[in-house]
Structures are given as C-alpha cells and as structure tokens.
PDB file of N, CA and C in Angstrom:
ATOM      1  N   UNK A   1    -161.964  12.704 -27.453  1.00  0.00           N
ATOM      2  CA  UNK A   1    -161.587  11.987 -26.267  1.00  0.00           C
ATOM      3  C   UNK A   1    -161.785  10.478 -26.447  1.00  0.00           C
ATOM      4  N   UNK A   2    -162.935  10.143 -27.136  1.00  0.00           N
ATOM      5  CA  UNK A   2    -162.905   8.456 -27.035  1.00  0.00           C
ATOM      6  C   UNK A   2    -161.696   7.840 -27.631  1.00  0.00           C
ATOM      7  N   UNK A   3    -161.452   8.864 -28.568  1.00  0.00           N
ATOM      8  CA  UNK A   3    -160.526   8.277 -29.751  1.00  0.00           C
ATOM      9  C   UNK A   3    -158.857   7.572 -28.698  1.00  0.00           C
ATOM     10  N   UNK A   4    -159.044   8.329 -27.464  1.00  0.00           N
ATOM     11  CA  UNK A   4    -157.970   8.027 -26.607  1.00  0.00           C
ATOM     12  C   UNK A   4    -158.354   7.203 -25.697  1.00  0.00           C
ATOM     13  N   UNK A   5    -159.581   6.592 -25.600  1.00  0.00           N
ATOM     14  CA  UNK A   5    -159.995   5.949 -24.571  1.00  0.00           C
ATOM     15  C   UNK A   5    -160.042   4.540 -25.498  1.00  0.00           C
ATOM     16  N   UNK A   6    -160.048   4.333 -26.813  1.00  0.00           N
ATOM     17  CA  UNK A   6    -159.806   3.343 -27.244  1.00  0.00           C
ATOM     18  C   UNK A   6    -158.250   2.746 -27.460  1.00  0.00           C
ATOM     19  N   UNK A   7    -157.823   3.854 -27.076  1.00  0.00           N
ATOM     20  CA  UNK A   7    -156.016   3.554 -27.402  1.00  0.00           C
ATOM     21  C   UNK A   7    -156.270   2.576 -25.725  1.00  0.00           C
ATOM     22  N   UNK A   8    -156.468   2.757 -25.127  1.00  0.00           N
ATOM     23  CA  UNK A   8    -156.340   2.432 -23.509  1.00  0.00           C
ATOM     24  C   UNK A   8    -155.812   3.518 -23.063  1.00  0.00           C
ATOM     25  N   UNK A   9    -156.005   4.668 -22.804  1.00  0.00           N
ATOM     26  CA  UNK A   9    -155.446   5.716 -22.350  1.00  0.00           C
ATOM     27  C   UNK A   9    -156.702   5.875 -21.406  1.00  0.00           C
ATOM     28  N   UNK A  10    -155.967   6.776 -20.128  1.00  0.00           N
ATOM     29  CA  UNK A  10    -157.306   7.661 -19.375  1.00  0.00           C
ATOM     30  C   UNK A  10    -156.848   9.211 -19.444  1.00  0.00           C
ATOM     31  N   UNK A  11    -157.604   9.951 -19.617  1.00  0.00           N
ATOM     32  CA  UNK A  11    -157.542  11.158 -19.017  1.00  0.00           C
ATOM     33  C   UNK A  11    -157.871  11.712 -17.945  1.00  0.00           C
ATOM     34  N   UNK A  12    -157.383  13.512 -17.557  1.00  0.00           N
ATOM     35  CA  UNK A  12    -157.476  14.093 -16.957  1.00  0.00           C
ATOM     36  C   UNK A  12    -157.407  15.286 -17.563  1.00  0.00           C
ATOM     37  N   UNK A  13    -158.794  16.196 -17.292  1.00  0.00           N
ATOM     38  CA  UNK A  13    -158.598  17.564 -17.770  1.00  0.00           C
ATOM     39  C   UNK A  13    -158.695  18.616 -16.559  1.00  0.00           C
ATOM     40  N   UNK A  14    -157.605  19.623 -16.246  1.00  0.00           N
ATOM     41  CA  UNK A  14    -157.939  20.383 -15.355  1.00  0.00           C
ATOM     42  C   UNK A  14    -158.453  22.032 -15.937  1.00  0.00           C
ATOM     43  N   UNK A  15    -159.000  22.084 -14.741  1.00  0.00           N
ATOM     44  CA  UNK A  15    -160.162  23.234 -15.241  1.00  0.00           C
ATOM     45  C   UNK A  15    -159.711  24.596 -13.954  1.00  0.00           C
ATOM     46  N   UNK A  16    -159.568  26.270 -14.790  1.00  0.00           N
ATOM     47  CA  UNK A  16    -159.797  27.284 -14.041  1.00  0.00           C
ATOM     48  C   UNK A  16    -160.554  27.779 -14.318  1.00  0.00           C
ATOM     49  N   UNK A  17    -161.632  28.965 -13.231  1.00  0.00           N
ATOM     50  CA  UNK A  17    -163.070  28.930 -13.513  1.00  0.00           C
ATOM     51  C   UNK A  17    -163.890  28.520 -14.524  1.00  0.00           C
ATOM     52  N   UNK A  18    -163.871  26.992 -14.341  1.00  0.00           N
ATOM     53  CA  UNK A  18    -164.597  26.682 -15.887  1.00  0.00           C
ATOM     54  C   UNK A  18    -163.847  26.440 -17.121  1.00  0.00           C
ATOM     55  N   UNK A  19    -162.978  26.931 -17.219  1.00  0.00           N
ATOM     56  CA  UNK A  19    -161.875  26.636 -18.522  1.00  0.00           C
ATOM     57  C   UNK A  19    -161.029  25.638 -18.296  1.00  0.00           C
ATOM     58  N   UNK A  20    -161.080  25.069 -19.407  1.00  0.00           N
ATOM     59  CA  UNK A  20    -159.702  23.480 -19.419  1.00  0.00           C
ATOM     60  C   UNK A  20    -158.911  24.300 -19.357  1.00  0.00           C
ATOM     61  N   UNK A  21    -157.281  24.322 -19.008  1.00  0.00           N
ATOM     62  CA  UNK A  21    -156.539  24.601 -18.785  1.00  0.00           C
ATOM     63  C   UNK A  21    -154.916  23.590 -19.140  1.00  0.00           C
ATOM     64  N   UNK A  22    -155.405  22.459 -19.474  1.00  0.00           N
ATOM     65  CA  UNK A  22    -154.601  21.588 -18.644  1.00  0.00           C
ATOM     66  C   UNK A  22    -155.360  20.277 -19.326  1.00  0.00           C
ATOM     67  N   UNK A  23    -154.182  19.316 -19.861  1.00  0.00           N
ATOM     68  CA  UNK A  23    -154.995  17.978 -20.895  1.00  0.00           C
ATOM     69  C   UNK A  23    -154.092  16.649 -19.951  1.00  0.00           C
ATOM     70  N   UNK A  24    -154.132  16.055 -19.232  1.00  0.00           N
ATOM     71  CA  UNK A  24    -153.233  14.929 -19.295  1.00  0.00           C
ATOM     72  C   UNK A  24    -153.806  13.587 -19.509  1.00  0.00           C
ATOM     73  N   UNK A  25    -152.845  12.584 -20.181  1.00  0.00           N
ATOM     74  CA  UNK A  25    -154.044  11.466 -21.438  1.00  0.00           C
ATOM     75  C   UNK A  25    -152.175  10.512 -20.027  1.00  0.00           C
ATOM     76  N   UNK A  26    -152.839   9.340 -19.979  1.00  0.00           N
ATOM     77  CA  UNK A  26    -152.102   8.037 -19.128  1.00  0.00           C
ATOM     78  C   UNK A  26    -152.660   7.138 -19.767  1.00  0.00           C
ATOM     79  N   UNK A  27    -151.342   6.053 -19.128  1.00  0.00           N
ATOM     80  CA  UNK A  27    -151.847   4.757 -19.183  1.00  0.00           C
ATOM     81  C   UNK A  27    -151.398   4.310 -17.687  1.00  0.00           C
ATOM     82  N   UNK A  28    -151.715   3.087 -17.473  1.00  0.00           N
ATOM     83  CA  UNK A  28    -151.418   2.137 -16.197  1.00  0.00           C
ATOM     84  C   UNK A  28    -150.728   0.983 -16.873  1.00  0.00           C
ATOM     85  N   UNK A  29    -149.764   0.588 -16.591  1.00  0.00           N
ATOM     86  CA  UNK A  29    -148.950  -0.798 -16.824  1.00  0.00           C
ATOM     87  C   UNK A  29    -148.806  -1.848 -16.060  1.00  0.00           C
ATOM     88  N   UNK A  30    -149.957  -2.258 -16.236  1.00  0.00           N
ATOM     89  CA  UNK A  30    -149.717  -3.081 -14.731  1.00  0.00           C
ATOM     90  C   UNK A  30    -149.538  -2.848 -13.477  1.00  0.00           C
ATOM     91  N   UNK A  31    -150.433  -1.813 -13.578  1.00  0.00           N
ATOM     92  CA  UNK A  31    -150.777  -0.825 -12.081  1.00  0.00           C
ATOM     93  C   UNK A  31    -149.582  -0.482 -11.066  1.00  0.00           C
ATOM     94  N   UNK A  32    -148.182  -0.679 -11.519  1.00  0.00           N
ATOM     95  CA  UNK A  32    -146.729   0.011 -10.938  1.00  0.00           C
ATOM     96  C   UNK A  32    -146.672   0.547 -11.965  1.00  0.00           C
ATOM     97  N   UNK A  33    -146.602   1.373 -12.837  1.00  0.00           N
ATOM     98  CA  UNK A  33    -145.959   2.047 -13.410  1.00  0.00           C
ATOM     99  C   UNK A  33    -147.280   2.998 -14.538  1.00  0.00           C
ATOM    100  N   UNK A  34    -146.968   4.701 -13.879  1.00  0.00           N
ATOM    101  CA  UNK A  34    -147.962   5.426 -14.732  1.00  0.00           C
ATOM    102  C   UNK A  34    -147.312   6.247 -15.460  1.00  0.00           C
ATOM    103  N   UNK A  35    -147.431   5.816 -16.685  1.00  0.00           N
ATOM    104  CA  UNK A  35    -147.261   6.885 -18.015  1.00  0.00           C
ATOM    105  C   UNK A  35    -148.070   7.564 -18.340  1.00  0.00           C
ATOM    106  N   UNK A  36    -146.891   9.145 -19.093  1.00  0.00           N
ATOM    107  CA  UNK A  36    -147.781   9.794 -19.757  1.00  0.00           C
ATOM    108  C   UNK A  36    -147.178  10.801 -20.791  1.00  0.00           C
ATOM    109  N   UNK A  37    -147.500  11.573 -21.436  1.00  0.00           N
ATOM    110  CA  UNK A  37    -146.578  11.604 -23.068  1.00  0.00           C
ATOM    111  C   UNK A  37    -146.663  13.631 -22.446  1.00  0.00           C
ATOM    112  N   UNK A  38    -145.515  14.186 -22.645  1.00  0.00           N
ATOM    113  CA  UNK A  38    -145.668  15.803 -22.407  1.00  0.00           C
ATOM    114  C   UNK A  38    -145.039  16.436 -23.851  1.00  0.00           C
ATOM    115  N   UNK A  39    -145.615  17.020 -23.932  1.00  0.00           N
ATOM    116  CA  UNK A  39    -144.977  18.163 -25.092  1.00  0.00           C
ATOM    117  C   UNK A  39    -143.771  18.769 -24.582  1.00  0.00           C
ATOM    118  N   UNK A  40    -142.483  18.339 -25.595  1.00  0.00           N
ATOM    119  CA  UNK A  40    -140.911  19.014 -25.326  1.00  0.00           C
ATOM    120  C   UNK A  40    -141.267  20.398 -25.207  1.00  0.00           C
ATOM    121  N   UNK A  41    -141.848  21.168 -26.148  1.00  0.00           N
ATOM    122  CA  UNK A  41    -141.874  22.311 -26.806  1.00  0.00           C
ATOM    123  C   UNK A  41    -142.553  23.154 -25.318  1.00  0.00           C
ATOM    124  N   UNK A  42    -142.861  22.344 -24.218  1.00  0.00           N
ATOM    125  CA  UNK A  42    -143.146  23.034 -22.849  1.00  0.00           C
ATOM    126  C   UNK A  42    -142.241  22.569 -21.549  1.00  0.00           C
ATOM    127  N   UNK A  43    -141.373  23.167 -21.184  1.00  0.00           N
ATOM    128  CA  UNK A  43    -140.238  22.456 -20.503  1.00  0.00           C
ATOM    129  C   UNK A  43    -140.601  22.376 -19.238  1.00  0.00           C
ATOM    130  N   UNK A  44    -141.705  23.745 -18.671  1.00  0.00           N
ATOM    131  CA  UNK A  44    -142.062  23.651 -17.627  1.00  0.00           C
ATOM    132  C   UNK A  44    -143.006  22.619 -17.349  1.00  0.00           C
ATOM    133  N   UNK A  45    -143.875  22.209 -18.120  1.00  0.00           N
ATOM    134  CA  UNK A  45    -144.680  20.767 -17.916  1.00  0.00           C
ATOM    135  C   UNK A  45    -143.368  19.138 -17.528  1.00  0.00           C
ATOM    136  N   UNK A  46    -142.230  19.699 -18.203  1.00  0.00           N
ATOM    137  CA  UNK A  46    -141.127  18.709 -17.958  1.00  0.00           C
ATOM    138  C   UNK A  46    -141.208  18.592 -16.574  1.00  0.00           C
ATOM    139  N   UNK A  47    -140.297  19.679 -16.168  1.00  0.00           N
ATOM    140  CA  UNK A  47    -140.096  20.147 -14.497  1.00  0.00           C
ATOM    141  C   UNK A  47    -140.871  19.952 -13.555  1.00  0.00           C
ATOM    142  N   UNK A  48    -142.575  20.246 -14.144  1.00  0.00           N
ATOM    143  CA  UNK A  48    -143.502  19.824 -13.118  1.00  0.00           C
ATOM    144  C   UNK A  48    -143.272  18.082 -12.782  1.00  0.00           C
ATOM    145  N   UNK A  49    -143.594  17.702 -13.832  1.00  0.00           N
ATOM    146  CA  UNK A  49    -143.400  16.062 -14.071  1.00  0.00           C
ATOM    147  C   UNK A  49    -142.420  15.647 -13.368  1.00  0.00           C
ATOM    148  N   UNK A  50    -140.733  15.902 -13.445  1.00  0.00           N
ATOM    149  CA  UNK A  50    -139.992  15.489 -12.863  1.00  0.00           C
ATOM    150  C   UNK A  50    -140.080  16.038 -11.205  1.00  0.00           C
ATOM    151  N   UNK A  51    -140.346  16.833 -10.794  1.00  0.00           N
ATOM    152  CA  UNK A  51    -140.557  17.540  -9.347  1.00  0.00           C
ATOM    153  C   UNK A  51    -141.718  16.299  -8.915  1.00  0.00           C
ATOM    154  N   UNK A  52    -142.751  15.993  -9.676  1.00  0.00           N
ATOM    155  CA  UNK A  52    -143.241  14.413  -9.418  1.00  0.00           C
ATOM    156  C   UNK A  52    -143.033  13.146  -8.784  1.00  0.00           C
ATOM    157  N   UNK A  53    -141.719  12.952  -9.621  1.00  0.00           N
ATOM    158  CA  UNK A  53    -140.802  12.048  -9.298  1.00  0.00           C
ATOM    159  C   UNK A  53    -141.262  10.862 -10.960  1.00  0.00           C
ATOM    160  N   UNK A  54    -141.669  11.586 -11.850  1.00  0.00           N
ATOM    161  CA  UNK A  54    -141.408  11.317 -13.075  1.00  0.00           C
ATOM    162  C   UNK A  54    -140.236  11.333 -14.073  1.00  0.00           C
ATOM    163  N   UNK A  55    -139.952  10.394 -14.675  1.00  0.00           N
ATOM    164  CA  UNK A  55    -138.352  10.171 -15.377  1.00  0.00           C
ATOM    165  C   UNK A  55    -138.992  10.479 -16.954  1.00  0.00           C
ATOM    166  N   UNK A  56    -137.719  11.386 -17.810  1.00  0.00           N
ATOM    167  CA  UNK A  56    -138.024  10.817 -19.323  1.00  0.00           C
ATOM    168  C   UNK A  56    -137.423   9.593 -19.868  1.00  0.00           C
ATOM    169  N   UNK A  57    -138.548   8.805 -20.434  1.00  0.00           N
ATOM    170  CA  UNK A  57    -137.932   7.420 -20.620  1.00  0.00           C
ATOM    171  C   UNK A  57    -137.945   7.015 -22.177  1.00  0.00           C
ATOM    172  N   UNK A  58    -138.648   7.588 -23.164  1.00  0.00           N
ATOM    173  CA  UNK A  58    -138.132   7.978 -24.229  1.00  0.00           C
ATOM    174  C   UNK A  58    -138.591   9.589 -24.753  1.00  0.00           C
ATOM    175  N   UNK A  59    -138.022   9.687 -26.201  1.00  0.00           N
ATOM    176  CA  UNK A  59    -138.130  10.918 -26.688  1.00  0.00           C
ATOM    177  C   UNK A  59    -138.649  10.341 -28.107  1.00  0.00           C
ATOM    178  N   UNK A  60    -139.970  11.265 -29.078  1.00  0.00           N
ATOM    179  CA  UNK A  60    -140.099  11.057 -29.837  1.00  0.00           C
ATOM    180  C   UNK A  60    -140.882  11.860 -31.390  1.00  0.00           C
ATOM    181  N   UNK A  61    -141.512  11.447 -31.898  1.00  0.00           N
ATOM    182  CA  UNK A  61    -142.046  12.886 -32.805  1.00  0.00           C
ATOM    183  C   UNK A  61    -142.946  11.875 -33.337  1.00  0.00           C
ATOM    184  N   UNK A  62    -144.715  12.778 -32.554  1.00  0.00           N
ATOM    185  CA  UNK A  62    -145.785  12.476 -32.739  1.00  0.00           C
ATOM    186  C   UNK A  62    -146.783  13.070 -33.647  1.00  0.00           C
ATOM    187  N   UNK A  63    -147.713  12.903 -34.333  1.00  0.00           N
ATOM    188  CA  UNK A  63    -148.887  13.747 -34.961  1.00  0.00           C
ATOM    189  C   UNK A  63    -149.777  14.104 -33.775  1.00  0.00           C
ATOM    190  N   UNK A  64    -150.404  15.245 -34.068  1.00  0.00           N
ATOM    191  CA  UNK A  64    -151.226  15.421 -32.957  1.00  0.00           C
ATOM    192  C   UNK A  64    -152.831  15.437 -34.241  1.00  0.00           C
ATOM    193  N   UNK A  65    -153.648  15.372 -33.261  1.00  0.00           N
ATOM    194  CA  UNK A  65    -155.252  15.426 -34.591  1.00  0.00           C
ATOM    195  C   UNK A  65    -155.367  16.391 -35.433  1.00  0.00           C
ATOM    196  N   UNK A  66    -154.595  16.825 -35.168  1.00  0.00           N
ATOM    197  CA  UNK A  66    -154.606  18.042 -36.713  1.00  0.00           C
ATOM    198  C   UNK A  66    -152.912  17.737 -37.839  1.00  0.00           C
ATOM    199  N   UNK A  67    -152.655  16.428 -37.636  1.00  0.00           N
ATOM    200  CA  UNK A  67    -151.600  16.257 -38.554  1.00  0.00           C
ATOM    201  C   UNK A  67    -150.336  16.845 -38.475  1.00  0.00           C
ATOM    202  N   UNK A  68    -150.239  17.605 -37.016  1.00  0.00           N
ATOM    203  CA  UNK A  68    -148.735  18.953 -36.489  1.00  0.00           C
ATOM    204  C   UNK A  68    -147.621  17.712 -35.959  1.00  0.00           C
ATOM    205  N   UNK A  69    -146.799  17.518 -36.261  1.00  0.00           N
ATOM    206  CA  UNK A  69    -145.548  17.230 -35.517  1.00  0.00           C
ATOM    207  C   UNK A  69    -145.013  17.379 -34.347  1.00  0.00           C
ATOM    208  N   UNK A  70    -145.226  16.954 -33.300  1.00  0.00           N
ATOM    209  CA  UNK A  70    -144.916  17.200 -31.989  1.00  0.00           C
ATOM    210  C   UNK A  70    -143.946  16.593 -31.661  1.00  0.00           C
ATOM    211  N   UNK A  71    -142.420  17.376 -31.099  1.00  0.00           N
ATOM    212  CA  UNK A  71    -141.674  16.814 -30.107  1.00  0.00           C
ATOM    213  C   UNK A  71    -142.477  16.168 -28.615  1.00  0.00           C
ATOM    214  N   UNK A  72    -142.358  14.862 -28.108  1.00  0.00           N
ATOM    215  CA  UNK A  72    -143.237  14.045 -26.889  1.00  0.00           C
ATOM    216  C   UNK A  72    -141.961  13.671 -26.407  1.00  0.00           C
ATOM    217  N   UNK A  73    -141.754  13.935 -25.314  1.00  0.00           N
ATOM    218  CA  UNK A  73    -141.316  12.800 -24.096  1.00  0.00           C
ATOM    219  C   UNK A  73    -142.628  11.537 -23.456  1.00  0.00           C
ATOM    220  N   UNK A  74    -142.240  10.762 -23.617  1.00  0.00           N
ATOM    221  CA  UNK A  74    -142.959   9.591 -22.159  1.00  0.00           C
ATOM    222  C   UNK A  74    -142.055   9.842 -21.083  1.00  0.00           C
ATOM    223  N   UNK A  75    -142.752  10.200 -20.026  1.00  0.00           N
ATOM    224  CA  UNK A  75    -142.525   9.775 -18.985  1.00  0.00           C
ATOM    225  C   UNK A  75    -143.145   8.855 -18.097  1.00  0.00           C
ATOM    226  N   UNK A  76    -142.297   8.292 -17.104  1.00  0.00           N
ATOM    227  CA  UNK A  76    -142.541   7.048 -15.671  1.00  0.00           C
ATOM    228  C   UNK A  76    -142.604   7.636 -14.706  1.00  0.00           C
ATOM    229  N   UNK A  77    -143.111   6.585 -14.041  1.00  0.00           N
ATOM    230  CA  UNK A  77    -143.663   6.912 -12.841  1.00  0.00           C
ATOM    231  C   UNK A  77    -143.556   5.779 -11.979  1.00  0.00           C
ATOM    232  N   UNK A  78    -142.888   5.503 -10.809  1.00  0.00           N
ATOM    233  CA  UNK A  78    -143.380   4.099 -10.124  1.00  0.00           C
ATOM    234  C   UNK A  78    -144.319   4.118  -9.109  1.00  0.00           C
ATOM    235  N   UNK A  79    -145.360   3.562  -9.275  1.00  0.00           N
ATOM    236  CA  UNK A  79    -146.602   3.545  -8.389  1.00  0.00           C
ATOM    237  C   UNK A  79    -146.331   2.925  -6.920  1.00  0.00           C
ATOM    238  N   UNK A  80    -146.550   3.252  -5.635  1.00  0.00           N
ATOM    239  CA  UNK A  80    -146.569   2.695  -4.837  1.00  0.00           C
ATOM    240  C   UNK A  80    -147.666   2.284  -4.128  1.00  0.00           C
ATOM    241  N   UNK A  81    -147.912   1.263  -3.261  1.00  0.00           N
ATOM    242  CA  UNK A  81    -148.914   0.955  -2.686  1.00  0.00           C
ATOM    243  C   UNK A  81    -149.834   1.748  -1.968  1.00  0.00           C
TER     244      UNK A  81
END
C-alpha cells in the first residue's frame, strides 16, 4: 500500500465480514476531478463506475506487482461542490 501512497494515490478497501473484497487506489486533480484505474478484464466494475457517472478516458496495459499485464481503463469523474 505505501508503494501507492507514494505515487499520490489514496485508497479504499472494502470489506465483507472481515474480508477485503474490493481494492480502489484514486487520485484528486485538483479536487474537480476523481480518478481511478479499473481492470478491463472486469466489465462489471466498468458498469458500476459508469452507473457513477464515471467516463473511460483512456485505455491502457499496466504491470501489476507481480509483473502480470493488465488491460486498465482510467476513469473521470467530475467532483461537485
């Protein structure tokens, strides 16, 4: 986790009884606009995101800490007051 907290990222881990379940790593851009990177290879994490009112704003192919290749979308977000 620090290793993402030095990128400037924040997280969020959600938890069912006790179990993570659920990883989401953000940034803030100037506090209008919250990003955050989803795995293609889960479409329903897409859908959730966009039902949000999250856009994909690029597409790309990441390492994850074990050196795997990941299809990532970023998605946006516009923050309101």
């Amino acid at each position: 986790m620090s290793y993402y907290f030095k990128k400037g990222e924040q997280v969020f881990i959600g938890y069912i009884d006790e179990q993570p379940v659920a990883m989401l790593r953000f940034t803030l851009s100037g506090k209008t606009i919250c990003e955050c990177k989803v795995r293609m290879s889960v479409p329903r994490n897409i859908e959730s995101y966009h039902s949000l009112g999250y856009s994909v704003t690029k597409e790309s192919k990441e390492k994850n800490r074990n050196g795997c290749s990941l299809s990532v979308a970023t998605m946006e977000k516009q923050l309101t007051n």
